[in-house]
C-alpha atoms as a PDB file:
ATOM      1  CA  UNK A   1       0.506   6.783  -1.749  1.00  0.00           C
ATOM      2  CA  UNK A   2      -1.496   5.112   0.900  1.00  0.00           C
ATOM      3  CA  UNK A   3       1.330   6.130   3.728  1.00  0.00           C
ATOM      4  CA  UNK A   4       0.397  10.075   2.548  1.00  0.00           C
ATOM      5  CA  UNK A   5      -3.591   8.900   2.592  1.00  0.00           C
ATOM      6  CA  UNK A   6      -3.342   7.453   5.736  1.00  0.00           C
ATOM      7  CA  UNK A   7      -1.586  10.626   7.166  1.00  0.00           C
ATOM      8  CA  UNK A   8      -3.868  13.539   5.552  1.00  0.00           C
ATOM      9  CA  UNK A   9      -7.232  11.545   5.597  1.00  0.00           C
ATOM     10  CA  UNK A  10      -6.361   9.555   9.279  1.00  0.00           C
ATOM     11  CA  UNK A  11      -4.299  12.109  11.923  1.00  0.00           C
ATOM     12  CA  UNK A  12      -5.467  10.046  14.547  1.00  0.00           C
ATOM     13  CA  UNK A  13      -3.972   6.932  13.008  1.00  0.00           C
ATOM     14  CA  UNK A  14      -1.054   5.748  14.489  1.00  0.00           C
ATOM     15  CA  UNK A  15       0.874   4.527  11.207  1.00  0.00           C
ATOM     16  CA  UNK A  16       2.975   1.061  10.618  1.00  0.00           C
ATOM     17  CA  UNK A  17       4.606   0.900   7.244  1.00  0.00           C
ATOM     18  CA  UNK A  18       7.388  -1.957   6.314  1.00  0.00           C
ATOM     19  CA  UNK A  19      11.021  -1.416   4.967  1.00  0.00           C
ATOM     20  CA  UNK A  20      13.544  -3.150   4.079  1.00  0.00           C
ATOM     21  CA  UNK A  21      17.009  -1.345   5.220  1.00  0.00           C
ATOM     22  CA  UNK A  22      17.732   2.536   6.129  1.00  0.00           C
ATOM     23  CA  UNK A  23      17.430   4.043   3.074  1.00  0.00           C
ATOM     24  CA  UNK A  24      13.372   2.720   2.642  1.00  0.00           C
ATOM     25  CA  UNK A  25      12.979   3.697   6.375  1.00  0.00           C
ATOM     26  CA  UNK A  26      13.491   6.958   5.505  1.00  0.00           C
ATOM     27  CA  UNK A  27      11.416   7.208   2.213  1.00  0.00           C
ATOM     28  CA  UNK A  28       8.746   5.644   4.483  1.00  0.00           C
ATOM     29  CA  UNK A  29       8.868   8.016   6.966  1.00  0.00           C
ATOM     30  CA  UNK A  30       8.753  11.292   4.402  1.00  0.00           C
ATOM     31  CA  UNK A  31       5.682   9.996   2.865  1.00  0.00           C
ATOM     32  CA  UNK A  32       3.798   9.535   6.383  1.00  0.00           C
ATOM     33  CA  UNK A  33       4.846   6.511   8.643  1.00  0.00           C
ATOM     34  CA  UNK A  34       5.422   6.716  12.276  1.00  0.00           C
ATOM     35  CA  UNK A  35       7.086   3.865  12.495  1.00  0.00           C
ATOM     36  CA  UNK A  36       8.863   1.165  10.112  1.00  0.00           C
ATOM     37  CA  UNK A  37       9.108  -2.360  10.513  1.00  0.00           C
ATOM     38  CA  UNK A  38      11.590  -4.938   8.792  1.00  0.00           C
ATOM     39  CA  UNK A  39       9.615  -7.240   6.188  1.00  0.00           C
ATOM     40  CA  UNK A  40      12.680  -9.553   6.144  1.00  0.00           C
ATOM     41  CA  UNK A  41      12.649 -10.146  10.188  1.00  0.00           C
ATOM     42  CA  UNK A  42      10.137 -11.302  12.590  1.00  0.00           C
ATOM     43  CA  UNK A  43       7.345  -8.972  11.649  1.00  0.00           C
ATOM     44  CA  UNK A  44       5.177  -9.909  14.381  1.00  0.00           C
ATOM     45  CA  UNK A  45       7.820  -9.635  17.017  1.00  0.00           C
ATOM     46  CA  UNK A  46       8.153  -5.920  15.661  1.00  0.00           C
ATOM     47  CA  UNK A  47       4.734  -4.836  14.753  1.00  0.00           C
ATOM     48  CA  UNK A  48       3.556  -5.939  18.436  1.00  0.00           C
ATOM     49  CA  UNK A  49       6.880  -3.762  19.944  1.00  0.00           C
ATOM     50  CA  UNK A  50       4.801  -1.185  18.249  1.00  0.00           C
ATOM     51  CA  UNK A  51       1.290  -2.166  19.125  1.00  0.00           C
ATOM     52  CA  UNK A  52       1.239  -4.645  21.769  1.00  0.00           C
ATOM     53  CA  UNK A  53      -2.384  -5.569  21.212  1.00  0.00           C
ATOM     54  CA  UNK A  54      -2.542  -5.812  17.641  1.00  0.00           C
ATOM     55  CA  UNK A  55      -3.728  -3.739  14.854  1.00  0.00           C
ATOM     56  CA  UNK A  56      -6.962  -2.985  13.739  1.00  0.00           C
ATOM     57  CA  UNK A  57      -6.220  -2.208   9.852  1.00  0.00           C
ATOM     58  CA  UNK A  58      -3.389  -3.907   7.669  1.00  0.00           C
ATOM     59  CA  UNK A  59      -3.331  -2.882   4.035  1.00  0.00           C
ATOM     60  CA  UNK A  60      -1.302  -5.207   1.974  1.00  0.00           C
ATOM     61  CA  UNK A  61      -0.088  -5.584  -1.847  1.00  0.00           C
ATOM     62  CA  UNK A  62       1.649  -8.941  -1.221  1.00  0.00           C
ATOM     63  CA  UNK A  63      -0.628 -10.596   0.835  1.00  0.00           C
ATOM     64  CA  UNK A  64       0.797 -14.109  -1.139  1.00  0.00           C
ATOM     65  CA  UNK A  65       1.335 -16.318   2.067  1.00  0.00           C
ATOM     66  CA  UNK A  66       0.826 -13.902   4.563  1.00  0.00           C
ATOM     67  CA  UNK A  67      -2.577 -14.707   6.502  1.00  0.00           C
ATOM     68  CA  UNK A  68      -1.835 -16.414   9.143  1.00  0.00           C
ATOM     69  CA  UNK A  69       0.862 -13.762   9.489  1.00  0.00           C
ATOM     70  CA  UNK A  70      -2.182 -11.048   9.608  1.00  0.00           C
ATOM     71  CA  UNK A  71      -4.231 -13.407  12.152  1.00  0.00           C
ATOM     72  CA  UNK A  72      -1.326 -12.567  14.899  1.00  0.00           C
ATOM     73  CA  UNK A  73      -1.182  -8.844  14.026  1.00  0.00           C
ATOM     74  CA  UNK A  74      -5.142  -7.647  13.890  1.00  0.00           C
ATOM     75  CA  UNK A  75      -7.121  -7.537  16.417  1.00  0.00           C
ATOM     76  CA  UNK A  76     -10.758  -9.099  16.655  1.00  0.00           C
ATOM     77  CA  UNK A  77     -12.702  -7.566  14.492  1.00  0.00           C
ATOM     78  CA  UNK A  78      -9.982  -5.432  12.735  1.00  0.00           C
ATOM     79  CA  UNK A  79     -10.003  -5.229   8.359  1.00  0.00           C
ATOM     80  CA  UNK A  80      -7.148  -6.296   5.771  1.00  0.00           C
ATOM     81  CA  UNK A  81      -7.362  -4.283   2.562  1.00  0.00           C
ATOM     82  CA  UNK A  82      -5.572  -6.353  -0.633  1.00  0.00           C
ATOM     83  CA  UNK A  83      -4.939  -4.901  -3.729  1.00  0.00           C
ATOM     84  CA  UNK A  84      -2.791  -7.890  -5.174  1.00  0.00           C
ATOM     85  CA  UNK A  85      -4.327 -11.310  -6.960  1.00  0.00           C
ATOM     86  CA  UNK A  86      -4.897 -14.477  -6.283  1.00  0.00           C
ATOM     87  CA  UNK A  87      -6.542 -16.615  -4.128  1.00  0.00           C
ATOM     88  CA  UNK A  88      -6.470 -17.083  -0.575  1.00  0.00           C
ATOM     89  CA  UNK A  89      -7.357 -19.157   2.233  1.00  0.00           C
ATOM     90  CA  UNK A  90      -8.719 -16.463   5.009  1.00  0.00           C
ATOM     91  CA  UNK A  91      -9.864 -19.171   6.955  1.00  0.00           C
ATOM     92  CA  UNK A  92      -7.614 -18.241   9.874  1.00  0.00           C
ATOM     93  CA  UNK A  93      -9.207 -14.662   9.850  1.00  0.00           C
ATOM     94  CA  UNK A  94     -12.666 -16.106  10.953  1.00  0.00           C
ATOM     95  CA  UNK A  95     -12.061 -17.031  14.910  1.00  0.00           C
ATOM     96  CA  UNK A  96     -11.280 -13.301  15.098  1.00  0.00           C
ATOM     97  CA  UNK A  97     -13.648 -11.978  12.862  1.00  0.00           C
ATOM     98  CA  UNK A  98     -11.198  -9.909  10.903  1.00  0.00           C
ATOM     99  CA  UNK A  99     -12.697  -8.659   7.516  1.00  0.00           C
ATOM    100  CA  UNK A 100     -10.595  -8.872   4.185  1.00  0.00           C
ATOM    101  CA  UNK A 101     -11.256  -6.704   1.567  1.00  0.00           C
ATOM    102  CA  UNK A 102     -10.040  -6.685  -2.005  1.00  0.00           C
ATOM    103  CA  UNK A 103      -9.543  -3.428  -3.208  1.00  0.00           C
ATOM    104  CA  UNK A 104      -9.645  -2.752  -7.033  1.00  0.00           C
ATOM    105  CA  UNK A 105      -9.138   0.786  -8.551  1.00  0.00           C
ATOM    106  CA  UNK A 106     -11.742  -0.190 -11.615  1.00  0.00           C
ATOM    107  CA  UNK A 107     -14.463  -1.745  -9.816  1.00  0.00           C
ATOM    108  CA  UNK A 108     -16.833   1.083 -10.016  1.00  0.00           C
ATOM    109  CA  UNK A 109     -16.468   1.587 -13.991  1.00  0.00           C
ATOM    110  CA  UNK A 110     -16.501  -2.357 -14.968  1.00  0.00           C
ATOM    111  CA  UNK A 111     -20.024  -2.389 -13.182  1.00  0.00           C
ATOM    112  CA  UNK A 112     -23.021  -0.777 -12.815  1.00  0.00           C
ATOM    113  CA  UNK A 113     -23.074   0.694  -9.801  1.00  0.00           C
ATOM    114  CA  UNK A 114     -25.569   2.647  -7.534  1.00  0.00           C
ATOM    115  CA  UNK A 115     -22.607   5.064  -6.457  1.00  0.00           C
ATOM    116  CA  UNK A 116     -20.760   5.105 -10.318  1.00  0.00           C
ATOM    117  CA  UNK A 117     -19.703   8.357  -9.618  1.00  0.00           C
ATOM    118  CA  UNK A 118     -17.553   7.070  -6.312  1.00  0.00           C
ATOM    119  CA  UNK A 119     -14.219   6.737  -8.566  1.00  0.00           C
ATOM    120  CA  UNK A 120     -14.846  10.530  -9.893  1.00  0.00           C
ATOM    121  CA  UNK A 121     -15.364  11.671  -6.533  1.00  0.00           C
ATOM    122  CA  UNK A 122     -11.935   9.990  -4.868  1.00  0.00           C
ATOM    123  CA  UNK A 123      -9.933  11.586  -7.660  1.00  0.00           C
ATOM    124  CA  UNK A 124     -11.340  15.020  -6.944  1.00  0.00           C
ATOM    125  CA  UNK A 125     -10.342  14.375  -3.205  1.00  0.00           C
ATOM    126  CA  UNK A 126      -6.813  13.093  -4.467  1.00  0.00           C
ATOM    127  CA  UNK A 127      -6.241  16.042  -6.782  1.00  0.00           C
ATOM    128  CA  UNK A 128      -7.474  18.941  -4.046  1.00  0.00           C
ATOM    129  CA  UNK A 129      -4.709  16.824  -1.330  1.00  0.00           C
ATOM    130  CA  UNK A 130      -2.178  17.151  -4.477  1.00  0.00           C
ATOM    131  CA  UNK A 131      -3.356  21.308  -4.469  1.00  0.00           C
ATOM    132  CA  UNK A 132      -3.040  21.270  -1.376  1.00  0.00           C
ATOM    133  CA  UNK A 133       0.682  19.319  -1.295  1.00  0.00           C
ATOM    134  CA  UNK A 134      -0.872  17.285   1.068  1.00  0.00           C
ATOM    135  CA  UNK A 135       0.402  14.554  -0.811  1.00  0.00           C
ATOM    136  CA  UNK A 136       2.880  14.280  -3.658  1.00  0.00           C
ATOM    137  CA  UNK A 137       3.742  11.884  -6.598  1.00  0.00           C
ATOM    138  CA  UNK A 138       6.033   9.047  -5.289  1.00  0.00           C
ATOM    139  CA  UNK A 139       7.953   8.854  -8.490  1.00  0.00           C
ATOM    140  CA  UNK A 140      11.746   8.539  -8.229  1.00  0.00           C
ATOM    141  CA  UNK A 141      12.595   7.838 -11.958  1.00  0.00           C
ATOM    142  CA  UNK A 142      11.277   8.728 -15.162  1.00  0.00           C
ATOM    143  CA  UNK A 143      12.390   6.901 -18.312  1.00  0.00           C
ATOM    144  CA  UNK A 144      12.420   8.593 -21.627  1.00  0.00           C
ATOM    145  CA  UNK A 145      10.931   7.708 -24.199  1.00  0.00           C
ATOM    146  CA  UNK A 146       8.491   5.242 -24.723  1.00  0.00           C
ATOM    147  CA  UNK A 147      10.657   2.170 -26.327  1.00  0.00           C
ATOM    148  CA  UNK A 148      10.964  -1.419 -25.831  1.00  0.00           C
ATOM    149  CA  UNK A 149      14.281  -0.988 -24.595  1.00  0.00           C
ATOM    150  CA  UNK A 150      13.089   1.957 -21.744  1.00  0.00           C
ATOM    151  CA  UNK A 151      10.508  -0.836 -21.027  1.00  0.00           C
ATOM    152  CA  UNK A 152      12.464  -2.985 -20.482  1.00  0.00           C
ATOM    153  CA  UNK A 153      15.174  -1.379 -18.278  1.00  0.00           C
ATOM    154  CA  UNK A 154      11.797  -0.097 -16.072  1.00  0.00           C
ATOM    155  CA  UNK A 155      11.056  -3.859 -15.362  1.00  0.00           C
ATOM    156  CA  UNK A 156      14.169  -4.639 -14.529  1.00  0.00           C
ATOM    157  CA  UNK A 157      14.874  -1.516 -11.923  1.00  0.00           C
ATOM    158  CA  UNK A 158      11.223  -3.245 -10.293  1.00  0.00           C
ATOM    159  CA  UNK A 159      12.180  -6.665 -10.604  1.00  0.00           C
ATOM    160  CA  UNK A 160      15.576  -6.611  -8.923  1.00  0.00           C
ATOM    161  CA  UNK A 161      13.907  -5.089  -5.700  1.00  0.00           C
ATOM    162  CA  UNK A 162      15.876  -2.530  -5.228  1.00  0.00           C
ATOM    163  CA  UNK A 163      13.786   0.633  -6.566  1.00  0.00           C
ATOM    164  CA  UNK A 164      12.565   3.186  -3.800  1.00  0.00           C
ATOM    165  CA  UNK A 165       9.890   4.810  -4.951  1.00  0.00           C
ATOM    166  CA  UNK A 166       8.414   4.339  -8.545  1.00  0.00           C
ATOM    167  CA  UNK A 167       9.499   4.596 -12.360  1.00  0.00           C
ATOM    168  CA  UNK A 168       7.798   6.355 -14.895  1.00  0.00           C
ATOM    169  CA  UNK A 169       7.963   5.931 -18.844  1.00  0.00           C
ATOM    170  CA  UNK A 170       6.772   8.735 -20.828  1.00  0.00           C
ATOM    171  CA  UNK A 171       6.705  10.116 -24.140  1.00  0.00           C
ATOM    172  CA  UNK A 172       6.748   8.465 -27.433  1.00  0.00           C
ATOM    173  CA  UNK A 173       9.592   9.097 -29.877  1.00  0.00           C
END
């Protein structure tokens, strides 16, 4: 979703997204990337092909071992958005003054707020982009119906790493 964000919200944005063969390239490039990286080469070597002098925005869901990684490709005073857990060390971020930023979908309704009505208001922008087919669902597979063994053939299609887009399980028997 964030590859179609990046290209309806940012046209100005010259967009990096990662893949790991042909066939993820391609998915990649559909939803909005200009250009597609490797994850299981020298990502550095390739992002800086790309952009010689660095990035100024990474957004990451596997950020797991990957800052000083991120210290190479942003430039001073550039931002890292996370949306995975854990800790991390972003000590190596500071001699460049690169912001990180966890990013959590719920933040707005678990606390009060002074803008509580934020997460309302970047749904209505989602759905009018989705009107608009600005951006579509990235769902690939949908699993019928809701049992434990539909469950658990959805984890494994995720698990084994080979799933392009994602799987859905709906409906109850």
């Amino acid at each position: 979703m964030i590859l179609q964000l990046a290209q309806s919200l940012l046209p100005k944005v010259t967009v990096i997204a990662t893949a790991s063969d042909a066939e993820r390239e391609r998915w990649a490039a559909d939803l909005g990337a200009e250009h597609t990286v490797n994850h299981h080469g020298d990502l550095a070597a390739q992002v800086r092909d790309i952009a010689p002098g660095g990035v100024d925005w990474v957004f990451t869901a596997h950020s797991a071992g990957q800052i000083e990684l991120y210290a190479q490709l942003v430039r001073p005073f550039g931002h890292i958005v996370a949306i995975d857990d854990g800790p991390r060390d972003v000590e190596p971020l500071k001699q460049r003054s690169i912001a990180w930023h966890w990013e959590l979908m719920f933040t707005r309704p678990l606390f009060t707020t002074p803008d509580i009505t934020g997460q309302h208001d970047l749904l209505t922008r989602v759905s009018e982009l989705v009107d608009a087919h600005r951006i579509r669902p990235t769902t690939t597979e949908v699993l019928q119906p809701i049992t434990a063994a539909t469950l658990e053939r959805a984890h494994a299609m995720v698990r084994d790493g080979h799933m392009v887009g994602k799987v859905v399980v709906e409906g109850w028997d």
